[in-house]
PDB file of N, CA and C in Angstrom:
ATOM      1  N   UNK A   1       0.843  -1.163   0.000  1.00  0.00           N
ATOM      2  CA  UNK A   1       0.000   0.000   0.000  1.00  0.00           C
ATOM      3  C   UNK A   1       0.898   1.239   0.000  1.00  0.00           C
ATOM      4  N   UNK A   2       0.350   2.051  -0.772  1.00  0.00           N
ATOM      5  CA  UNK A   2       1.140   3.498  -1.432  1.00  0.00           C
ATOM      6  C   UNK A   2       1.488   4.714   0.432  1.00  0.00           C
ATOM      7  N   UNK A   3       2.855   5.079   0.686  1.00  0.00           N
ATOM      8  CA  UNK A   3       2.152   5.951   1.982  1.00  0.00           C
ATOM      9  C   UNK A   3       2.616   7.294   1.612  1.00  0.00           C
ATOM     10  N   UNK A   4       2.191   7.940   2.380  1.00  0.00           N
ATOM     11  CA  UNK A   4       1.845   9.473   2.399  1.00  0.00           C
ATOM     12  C   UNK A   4       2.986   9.786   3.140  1.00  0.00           C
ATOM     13  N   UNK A   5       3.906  10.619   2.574  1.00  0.00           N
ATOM     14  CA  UNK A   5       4.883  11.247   3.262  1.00  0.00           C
ATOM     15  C   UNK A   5       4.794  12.652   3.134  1.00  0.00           C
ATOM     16  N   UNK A   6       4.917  13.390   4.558  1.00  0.00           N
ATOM     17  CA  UNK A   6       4.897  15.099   4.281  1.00  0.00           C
ATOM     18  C   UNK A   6       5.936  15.134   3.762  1.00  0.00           C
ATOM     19  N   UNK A   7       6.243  16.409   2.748  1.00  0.00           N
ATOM     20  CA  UNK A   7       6.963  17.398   1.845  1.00  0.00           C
ATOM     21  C   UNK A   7       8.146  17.233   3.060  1.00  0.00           C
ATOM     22  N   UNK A   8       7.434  17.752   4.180  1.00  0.00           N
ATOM     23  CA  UNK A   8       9.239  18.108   5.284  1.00  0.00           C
ATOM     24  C   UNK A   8      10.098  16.983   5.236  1.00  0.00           C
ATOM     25  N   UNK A   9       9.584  15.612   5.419  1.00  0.00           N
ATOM     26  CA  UNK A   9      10.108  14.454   5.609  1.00  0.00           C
ATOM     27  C   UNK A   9      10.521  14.181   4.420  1.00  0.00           C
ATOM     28  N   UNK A  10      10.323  14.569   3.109  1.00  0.00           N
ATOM     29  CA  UNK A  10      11.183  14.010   1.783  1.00  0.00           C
ATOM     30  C   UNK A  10      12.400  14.963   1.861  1.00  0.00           C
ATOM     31  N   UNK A  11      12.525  15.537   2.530  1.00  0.00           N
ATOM     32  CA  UNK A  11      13.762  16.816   2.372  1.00  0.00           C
ATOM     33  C   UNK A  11      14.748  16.005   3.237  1.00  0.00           C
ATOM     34  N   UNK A  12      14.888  15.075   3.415  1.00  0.00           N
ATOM     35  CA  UNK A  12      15.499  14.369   4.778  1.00  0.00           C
ATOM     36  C   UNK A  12      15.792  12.564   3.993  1.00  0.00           C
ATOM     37  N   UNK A  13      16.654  13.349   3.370  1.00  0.00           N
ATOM     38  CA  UNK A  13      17.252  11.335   2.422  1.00  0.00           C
ATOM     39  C   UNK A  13      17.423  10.507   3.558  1.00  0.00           C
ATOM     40  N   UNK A  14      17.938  10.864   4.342  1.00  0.00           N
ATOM     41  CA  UNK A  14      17.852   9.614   5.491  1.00  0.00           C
ATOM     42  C   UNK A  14      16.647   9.008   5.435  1.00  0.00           C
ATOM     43  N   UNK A  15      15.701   9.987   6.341  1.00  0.00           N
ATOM     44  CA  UNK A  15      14.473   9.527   6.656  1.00  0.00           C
ATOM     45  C   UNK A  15      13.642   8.368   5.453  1.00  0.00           C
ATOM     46  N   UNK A  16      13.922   9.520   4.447  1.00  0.00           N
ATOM     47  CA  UNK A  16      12.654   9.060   3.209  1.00  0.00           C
ATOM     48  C   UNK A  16      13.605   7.422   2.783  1.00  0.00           C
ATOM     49  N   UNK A  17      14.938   6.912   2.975  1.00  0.00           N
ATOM     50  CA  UNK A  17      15.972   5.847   2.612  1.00  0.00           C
ATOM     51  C   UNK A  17      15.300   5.112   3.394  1.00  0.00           C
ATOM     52  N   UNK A  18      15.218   5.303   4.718  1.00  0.00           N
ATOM     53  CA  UNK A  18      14.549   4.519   6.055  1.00  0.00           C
ATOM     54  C   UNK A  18      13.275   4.075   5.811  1.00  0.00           C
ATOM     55  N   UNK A  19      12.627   4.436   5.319  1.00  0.00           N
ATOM     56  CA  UNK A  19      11.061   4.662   4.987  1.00  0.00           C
ATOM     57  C   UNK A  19      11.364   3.548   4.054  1.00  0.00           C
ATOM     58  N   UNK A  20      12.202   3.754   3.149  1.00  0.00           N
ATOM     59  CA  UNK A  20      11.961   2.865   1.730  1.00  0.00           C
ATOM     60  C   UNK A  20      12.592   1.287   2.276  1.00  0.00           C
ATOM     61  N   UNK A  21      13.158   1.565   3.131  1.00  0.00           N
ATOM     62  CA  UNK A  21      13.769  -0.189   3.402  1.00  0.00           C
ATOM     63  C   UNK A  21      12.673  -0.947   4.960  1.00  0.00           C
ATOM     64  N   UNK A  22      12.034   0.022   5.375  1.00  0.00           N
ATOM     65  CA  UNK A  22      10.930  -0.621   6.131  1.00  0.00           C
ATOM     66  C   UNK A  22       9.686  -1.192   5.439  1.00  0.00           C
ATOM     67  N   UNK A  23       9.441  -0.446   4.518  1.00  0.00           N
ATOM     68  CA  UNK A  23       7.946  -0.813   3.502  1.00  0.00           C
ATOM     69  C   UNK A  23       8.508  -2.250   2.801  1.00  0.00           C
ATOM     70  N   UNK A  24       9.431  -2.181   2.004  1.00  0.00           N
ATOM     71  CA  UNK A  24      10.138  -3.070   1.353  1.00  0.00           C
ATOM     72  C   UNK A  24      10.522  -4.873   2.188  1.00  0.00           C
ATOM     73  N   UNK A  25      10.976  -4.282   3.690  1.00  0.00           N
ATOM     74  CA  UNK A  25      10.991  -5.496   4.531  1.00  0.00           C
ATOM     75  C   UNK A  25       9.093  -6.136   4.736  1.00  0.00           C
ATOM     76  N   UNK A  26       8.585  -4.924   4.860  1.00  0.00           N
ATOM     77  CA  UNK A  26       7.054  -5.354   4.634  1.00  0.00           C
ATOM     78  C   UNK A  26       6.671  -6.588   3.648  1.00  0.00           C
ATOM     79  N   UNK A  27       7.070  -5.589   2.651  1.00  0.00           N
ATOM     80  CA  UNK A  27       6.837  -6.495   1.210  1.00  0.00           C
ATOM     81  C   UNK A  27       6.873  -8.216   1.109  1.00  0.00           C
ATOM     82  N   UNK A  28       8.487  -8.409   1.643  1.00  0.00           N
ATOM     83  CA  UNK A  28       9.304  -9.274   1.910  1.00  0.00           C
ATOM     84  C   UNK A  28       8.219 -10.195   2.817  1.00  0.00           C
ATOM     85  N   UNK A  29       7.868  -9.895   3.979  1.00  0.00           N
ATOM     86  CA  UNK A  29       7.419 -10.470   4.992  1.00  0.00           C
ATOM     87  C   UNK A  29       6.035 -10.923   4.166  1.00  0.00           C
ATOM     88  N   UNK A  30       5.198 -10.162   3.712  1.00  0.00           N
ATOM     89  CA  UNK A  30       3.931 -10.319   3.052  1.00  0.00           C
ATOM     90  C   UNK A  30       4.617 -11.511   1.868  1.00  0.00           C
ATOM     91  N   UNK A  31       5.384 -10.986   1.321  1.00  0.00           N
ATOM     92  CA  UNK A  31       5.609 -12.376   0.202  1.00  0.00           C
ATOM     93  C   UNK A  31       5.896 -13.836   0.628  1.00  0.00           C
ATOM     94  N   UNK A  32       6.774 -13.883   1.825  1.00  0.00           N
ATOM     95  CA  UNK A  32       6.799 -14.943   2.594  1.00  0.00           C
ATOM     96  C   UNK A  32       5.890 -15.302   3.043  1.00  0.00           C
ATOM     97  N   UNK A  33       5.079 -14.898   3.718  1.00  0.00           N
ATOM     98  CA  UNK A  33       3.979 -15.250   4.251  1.00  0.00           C
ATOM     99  C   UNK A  33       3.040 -16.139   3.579  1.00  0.00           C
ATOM    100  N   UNK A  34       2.885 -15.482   2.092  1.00  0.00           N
ATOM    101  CA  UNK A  34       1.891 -16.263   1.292  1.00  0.00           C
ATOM    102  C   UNK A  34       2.294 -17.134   0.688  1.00  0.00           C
ATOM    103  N   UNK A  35       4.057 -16.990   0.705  1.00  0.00           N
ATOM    104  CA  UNK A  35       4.215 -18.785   0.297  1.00  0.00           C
ATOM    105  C   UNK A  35       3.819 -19.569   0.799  1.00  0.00           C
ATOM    106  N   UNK A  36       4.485 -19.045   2.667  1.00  0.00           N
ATOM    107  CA  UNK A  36       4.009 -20.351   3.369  1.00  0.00           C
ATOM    108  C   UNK A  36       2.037 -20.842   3.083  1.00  0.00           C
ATOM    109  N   UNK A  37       1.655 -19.908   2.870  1.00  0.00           N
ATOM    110  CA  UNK A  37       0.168 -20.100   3.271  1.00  0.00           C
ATOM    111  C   UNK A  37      -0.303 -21.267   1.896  1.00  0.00           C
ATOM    112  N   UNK A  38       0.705 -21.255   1.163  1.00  0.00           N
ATOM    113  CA  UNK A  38       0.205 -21.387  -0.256  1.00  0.00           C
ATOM    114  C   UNK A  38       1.052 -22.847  -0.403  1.00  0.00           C
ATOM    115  N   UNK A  39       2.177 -22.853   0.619  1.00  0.00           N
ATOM    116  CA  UNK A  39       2.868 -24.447   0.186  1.00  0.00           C
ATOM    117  C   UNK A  39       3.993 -24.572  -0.670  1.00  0.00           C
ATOM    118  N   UNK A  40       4.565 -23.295  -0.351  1.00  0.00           N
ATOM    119  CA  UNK A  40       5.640 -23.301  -1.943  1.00  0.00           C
ATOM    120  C   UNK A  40       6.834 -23.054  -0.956  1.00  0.00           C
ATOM    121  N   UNK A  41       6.625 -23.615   0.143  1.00  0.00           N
ATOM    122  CA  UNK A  41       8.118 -23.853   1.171  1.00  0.00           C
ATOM    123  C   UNK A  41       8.946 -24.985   1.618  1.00  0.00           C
ATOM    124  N   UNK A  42       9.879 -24.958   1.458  1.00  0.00           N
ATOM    125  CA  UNK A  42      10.651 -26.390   1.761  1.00  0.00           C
ATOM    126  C   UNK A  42      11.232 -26.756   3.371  1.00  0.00           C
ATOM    127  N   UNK A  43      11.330 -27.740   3.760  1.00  0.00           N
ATOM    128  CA  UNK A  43      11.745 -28.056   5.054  1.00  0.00           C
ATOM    129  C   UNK A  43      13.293 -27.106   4.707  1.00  0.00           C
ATOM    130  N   UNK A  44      13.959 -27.367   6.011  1.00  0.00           N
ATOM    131  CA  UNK A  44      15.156 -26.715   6.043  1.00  0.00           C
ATOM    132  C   UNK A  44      15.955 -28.183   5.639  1.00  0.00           C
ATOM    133  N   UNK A  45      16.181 -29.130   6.367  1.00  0.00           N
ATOM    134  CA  UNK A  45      16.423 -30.436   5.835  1.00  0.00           C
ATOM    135  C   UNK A  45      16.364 -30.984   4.278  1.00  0.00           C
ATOM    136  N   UNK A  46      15.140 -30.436   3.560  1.00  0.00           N
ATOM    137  CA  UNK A  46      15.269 -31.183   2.276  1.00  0.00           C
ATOM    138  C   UNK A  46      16.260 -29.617   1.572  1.00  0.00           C
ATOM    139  N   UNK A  47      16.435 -29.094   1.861  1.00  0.00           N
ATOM    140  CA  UNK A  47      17.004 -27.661   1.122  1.00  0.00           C
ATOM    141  C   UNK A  47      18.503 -28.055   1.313  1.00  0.00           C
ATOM    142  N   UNK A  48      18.738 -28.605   2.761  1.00  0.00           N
ATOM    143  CA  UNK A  48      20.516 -28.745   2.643  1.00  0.00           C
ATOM    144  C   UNK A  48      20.690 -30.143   2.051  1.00  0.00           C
ATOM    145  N   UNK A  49      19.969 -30.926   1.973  1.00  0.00           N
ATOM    146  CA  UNK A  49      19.809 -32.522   0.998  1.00  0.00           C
ATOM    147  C   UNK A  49      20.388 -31.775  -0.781  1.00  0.00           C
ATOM    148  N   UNK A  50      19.485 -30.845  -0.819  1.00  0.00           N
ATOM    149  CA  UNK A  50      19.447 -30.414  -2.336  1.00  0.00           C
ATOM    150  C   UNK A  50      21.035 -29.667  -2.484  1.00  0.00           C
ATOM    151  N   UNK A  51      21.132 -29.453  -1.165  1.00  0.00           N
ATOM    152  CA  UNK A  51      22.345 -28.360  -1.479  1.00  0.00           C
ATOM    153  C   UNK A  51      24.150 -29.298  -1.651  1.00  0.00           C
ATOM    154  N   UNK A  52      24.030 -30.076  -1.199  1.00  0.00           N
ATOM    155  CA  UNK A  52      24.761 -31.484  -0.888  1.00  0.00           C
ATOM    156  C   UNK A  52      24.507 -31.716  -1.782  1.00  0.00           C
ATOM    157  N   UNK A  53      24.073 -31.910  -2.653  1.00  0.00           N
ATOM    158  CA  UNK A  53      23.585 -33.221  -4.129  1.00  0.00           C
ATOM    159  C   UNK A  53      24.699 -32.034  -4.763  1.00  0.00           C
ATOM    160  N   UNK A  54      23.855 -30.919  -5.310  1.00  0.00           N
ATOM    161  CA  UNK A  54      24.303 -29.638  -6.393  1.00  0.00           C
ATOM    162  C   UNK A  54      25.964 -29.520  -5.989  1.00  0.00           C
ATOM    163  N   UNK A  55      26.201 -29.540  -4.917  1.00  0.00           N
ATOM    164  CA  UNK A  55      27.959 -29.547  -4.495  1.00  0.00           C
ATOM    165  C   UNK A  55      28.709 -30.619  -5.146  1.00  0.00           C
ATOM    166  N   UNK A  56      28.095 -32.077  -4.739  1.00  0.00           N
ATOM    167  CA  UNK A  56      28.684 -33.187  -5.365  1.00  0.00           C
ATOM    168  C   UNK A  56      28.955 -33.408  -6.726  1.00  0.00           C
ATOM    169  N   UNK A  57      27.728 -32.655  -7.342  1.00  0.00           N
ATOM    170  CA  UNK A  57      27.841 -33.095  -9.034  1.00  0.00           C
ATOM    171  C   UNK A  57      28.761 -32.071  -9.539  1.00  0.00           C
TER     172      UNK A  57
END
């Protein structure tokens, strides 16, 4: 969702930088989320199985 920042607070690259990597971790969290909800996640176990195979070959 789009947010509303006052004019004062864009004058302030910090702030408005800060702003952009909190929404973004949002994002992140929301996208994860609906994997899990959705099933498109792997054990931690079958991921280092896969990761062990791809090393060997």
């Amino acid at each position: 969702m789009p947010k509303i920042i006052p004019i004062k607070e864009l004058k302030d690259m910090t702030k408005v930088s800060e702003i952009c990597r909190k929404e973004r971790i949002y994002k992140d969290l929301e996208i994860a989320e609906s994997d899990i909800l959705s099933g498109r996640t792997k054990t931690a176990g079958l991921v280092l199985k896969e990761l062990q195979r791809k090393t060997v070959e």
